[in-house]
C-alpha atoms as a PDB file:
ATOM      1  CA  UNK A   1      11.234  11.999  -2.377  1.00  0.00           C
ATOM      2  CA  UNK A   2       7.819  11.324  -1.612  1.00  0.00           C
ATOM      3  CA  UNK A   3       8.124   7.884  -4.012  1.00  0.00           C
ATOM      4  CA  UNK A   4      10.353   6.493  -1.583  1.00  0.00           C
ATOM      5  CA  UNK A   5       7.308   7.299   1.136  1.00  0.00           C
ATOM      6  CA  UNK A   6       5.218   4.449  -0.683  1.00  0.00           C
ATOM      7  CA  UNK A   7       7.868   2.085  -2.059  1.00  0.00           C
ATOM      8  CA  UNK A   8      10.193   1.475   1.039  1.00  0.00           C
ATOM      9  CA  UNK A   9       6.703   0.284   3.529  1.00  0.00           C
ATOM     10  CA  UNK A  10       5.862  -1.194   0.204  1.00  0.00           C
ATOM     11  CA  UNK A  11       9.053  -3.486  -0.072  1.00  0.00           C
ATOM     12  CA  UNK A  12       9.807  -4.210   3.302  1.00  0.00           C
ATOM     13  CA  UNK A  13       6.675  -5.287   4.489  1.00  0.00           C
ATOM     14  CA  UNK A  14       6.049  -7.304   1.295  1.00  0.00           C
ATOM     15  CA  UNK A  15       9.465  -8.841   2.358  1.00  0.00           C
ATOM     16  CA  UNK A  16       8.762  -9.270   5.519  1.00  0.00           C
ATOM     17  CA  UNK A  17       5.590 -11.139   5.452  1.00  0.00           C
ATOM     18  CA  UNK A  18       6.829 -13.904   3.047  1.00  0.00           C
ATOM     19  CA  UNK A  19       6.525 -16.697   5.023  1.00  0.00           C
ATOM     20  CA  UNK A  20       4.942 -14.849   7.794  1.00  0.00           C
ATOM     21  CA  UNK A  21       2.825 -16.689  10.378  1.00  0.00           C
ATOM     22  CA  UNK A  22       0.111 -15.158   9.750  1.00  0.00           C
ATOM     23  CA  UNK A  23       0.159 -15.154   5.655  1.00  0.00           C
ATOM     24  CA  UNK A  24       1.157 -18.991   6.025  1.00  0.00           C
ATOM     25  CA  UNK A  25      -2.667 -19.346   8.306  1.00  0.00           C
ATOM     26  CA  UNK A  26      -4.187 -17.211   5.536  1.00  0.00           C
ATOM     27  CA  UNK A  27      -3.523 -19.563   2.975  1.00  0.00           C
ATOM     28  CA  UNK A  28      -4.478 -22.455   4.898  1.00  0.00           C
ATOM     29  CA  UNK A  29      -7.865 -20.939   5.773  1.00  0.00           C
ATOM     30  CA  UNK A  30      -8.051 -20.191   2.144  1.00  0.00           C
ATOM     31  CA  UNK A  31      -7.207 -23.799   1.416  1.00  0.00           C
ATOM     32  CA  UNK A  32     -10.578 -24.969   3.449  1.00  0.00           C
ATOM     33  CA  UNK A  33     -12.945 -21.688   2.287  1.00  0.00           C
ATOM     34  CA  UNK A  34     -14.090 -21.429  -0.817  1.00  0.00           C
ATOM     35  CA  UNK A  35     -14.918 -17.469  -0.141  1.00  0.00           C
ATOM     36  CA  UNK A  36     -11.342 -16.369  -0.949  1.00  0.00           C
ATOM     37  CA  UNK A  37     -12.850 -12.604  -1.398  1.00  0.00           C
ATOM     38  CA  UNK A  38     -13.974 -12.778   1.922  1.00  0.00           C
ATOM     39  CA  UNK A  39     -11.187 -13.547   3.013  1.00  0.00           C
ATOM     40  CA  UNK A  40      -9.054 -10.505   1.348  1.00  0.00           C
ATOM     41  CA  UNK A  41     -11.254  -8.182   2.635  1.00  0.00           C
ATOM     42  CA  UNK A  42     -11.476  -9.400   6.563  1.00  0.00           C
ATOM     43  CA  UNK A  43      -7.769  -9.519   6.702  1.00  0.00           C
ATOM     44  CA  UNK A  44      -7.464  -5.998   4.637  1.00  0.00           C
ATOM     45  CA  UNK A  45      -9.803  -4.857   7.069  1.00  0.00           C
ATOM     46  CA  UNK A  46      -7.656  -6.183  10.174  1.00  0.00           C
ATOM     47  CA  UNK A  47      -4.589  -4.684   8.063  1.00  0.00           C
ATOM     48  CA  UNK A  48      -5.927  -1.467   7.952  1.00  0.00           C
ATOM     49  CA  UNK A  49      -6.747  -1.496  11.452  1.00  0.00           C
ATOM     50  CA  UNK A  50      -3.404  -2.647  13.225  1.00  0.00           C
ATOM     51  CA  UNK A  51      -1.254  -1.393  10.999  1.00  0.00           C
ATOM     52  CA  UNK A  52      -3.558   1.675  10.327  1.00  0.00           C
ATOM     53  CA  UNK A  53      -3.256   2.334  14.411  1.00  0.00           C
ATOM     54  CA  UNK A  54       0.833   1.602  14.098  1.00  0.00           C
ATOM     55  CA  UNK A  55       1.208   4.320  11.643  1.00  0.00           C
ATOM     56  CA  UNK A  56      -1.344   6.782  13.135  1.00  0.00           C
ATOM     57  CA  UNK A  57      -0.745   5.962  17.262  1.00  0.00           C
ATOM     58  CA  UNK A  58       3.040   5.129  17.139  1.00  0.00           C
ATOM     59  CA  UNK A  59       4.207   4.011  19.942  1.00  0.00           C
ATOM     60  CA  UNK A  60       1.282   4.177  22.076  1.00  0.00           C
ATOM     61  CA  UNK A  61       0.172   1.165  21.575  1.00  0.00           C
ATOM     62  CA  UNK A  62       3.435  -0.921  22.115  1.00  0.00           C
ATOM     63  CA  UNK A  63       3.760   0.872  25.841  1.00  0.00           C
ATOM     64  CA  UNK A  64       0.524  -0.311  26.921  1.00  0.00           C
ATOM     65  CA  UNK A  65       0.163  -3.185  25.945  1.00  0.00           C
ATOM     66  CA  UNK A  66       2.460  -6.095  25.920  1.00  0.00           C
ATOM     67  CA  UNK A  67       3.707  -8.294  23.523  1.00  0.00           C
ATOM     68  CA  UNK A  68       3.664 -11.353  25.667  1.00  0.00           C
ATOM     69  CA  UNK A  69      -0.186 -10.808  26.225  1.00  0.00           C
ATOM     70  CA  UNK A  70      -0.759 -10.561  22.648  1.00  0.00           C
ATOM     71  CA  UNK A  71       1.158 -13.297  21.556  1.00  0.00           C
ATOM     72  CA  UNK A  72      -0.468 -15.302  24.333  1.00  0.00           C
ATOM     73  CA  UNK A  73      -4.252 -14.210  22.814  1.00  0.00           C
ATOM     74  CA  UNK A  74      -3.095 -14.799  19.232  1.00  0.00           C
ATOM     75  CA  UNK A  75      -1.764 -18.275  19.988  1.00  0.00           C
ATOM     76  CA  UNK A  76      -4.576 -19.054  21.266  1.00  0.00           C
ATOM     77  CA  UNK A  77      -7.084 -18.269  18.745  1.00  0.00           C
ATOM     78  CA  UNK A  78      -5.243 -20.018  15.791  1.00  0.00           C
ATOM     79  CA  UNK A  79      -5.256 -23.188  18.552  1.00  0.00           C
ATOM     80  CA  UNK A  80      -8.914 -22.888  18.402  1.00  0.00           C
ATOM     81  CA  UNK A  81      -8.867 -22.264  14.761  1.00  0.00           C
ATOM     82  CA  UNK A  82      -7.029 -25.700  14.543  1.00  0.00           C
ATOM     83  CA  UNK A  83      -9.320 -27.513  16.478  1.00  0.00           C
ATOM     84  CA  UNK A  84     -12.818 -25.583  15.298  1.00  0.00           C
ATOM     85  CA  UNK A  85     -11.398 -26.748  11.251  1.00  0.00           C
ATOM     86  CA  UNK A  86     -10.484 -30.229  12.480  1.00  0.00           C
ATOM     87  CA  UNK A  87     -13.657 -30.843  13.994  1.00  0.00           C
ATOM     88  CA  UNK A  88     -15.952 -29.163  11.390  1.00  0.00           C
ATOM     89  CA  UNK A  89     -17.325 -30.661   8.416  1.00  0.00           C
ATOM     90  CA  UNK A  90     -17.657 -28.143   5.511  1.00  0.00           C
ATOM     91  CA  UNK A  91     -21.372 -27.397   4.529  1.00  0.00           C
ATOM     92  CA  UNK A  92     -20.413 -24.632   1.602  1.00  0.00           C
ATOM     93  CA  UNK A  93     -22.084 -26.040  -1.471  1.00  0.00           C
ATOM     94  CA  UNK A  94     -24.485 -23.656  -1.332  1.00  0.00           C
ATOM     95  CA  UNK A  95     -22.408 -20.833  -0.417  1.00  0.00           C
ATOM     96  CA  UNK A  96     -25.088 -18.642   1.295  1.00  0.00           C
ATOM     97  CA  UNK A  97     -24.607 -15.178   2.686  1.00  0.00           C
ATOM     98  CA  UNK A  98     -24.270 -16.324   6.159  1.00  0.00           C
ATOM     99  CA  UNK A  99     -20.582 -18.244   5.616  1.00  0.00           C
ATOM    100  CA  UNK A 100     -19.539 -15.552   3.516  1.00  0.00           C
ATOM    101  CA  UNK A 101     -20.023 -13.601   6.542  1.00  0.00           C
ATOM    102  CA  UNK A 102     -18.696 -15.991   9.047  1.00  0.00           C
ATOM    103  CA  UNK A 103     -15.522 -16.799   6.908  1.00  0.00           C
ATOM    104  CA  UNK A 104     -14.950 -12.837   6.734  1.00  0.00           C
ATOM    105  CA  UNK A 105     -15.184 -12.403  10.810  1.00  0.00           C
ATOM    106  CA  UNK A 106     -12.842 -15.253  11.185  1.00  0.00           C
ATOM    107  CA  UNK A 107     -10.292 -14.667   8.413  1.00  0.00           C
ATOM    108  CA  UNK A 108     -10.610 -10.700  10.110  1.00  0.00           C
ATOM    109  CA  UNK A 109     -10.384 -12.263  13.542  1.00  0.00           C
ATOM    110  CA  UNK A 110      -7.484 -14.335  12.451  1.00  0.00           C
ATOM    111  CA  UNK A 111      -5.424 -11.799  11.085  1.00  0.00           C
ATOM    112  CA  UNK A 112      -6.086  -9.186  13.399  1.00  0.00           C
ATOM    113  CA  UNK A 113      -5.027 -11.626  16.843  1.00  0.00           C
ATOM    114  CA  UNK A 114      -1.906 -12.239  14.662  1.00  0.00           C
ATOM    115  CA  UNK A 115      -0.694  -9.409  13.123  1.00  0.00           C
ATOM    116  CA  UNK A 116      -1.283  -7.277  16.343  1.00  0.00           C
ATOM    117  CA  UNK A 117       2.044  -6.397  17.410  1.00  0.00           C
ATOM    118  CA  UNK A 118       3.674  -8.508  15.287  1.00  0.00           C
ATOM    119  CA  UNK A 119       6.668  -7.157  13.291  1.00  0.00           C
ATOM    120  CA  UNK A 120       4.933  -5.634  10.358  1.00  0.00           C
ATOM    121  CA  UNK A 121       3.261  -3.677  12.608  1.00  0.00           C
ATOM    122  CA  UNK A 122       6.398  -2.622  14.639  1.00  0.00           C
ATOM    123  CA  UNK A 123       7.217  -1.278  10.595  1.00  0.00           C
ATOM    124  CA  UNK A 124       4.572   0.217   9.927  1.00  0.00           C
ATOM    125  CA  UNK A 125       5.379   2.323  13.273  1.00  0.00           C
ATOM    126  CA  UNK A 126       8.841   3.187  12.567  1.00  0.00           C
ATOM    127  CA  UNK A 127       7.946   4.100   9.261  1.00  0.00           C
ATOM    128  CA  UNK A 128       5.587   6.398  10.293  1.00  0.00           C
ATOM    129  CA  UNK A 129       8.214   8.362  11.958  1.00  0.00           C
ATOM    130  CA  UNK A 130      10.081   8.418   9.031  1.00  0.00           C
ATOM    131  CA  UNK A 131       7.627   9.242   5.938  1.00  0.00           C
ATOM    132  CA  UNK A 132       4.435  10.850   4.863  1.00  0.00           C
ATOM    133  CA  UNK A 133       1.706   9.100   6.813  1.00  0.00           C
ATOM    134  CA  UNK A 134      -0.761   8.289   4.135  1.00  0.00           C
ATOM    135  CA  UNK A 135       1.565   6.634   1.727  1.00  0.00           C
ATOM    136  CA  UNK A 136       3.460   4.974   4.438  1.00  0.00           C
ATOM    137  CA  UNK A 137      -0.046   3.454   5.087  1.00  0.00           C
ATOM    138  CA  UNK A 138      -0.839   2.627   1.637  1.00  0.00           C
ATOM    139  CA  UNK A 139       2.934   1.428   1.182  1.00  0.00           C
ATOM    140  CA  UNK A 140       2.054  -1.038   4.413  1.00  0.00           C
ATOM    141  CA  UNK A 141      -1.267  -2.364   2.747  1.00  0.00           C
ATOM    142  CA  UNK A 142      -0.241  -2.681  -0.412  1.00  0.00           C
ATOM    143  CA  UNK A 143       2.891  -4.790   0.662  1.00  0.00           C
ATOM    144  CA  UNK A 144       0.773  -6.964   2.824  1.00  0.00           C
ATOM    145  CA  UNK A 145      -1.954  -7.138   0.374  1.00  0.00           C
ATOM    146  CA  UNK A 146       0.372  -8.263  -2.520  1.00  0.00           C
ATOM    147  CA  UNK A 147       1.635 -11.297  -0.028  1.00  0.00           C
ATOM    148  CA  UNK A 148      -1.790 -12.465   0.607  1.00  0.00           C
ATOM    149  CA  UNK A 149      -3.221 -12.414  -2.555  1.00  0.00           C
ATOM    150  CA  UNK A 150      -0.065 -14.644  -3.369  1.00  0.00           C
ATOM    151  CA  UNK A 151      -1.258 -17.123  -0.499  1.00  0.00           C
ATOM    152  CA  UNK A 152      -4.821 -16.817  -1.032  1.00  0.00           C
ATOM    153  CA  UNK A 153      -3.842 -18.397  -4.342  1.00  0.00           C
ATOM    154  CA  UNK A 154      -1.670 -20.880  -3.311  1.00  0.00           C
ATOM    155  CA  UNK A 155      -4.842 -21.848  -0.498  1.00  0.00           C
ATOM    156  CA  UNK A 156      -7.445 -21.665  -3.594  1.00  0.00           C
ATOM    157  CA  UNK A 157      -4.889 -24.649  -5.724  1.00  0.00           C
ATOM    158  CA  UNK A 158      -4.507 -26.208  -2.573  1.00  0.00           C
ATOM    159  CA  UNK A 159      -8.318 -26.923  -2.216  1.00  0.00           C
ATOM    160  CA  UNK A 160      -8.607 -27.785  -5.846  1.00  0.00           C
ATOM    161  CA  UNK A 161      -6.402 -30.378  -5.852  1.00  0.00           C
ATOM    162  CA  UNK A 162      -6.289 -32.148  -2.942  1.00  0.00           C
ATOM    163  CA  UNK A 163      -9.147 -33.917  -1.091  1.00  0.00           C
ATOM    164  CA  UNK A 164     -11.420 -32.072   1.285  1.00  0.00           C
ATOM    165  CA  UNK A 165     -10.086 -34.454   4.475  1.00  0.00           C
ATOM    166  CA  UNK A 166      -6.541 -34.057   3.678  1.00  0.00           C
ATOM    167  CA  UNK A 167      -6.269 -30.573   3.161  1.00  0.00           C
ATOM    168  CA  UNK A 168      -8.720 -29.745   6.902  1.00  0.00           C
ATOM    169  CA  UNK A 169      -5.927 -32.431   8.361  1.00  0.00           C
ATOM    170  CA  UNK A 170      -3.234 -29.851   7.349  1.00  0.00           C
ATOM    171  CA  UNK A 171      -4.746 -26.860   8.193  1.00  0.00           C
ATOM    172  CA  UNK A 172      -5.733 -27.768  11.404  1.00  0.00           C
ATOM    173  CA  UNK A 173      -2.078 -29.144  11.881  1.00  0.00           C
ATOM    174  CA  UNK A 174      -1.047 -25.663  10.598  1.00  0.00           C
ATOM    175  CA  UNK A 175      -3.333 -23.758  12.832  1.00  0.00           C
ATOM    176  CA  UNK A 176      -2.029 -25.864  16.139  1.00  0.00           C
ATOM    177  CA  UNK A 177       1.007 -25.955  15.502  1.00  0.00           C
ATOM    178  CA  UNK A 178       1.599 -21.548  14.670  1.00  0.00           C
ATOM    179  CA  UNK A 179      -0.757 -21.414  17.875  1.00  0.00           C
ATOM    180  CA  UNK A 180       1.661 -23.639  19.748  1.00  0.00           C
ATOM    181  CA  UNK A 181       4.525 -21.532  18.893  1.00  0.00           C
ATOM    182  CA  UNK A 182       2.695 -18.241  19.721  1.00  0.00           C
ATOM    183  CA  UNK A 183       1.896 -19.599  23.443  1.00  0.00           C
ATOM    184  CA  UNK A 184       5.443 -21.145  23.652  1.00  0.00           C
ATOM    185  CA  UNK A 185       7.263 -17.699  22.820  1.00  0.00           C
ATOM    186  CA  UNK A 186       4.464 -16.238  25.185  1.00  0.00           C
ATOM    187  CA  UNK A 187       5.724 -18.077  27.716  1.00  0.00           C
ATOM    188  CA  UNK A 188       9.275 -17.759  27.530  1.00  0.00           C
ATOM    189  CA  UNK A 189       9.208 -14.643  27.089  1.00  0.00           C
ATOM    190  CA  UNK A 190       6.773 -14.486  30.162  1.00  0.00           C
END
């Protein structure tokens, strides 16, 4: 039943990335950006990408290249993420073209260190094994896409509605502390 192709990556990964790491840094970046659209499209593009290569490479990638490095790399960035947003002061009245473009490499740099081997990835993989290719993918974007628009949202009333100091303070806090638990799991797992 080539419904079931779209709907089950669809579901599951929609599922699966409520509350996800990585959907949780979206919204705080999204809470601190004003260029929410930019920041759809650089973690679509990530999306499409590593979860693109999951469903198209199977297990390739998983063999050669471990998960502790990965985790290590990702942890990493969203420490510097933490510290770059507690350190910066936000220039974006005007909005120009150049932070549109900066807040789309780093929301695509973001996502892409994080979701990079990271379980929605390992699902996209098995279901690619398991269904048509091409809706599996769309199945996998489209659940991940639905999540972050959700959080992108929730970033968007976040910034709103709370002061500009308060809501870098928390980000940066969010952006340490998923970083600190990347490295830690690195690590132990190490």
């Amino acid at each position: 039943m080539m419904i079931a192709d779209f709907l089950v990556p669809f579901v599951t990964i929609a599922v699966a990335e409520l509350g996800d790491k990585t959907q949780i840094a979206m919204m705080a970046f999204a809470a601190r950006h004003r260029h929410t659209l930019q920041i759809f499209l650089g973690a679509m593009a990530a999306s499409l990408i590593v979860d693109g290569s999951a469903v198209l490479l199977g297990a390739y990638v998983f063999v050669y290249l471990p998960k502790v490095l990965l985790s290590a790399v990702a942890g990493s960035i969203f420490i510097l993420f933490g510290i770059y947003t507690l350190l910066k002061r936000e220039k974006e009245k005007g909005g120009g073209a150049a932070t549109k473009k900066s807040v789309l490499a780093m929301a695509f740099l973001l996502f892409f260190t994080s979701e990079f081997g990271d379980k929605s990835q390992l699902a996209a993989l098995l279901f690619g094994t398991q269904y048509n290719m091409l809706l599996t993918l769309l199945g996998t974007l489209g659940g991940i896409a639905a999540v972050l628009v959700a959080m992108l949202l929730a970033g968007k009333y976040i910034r709103e509605h709370f002061r500009e100091k308060r809501v870098r303070l928390f980000s940066s806090l969010l952006f340490l502390a998923v970083g600190a638990w990347l490295l830690i799991g690195a690590a132990v797992k190490g």
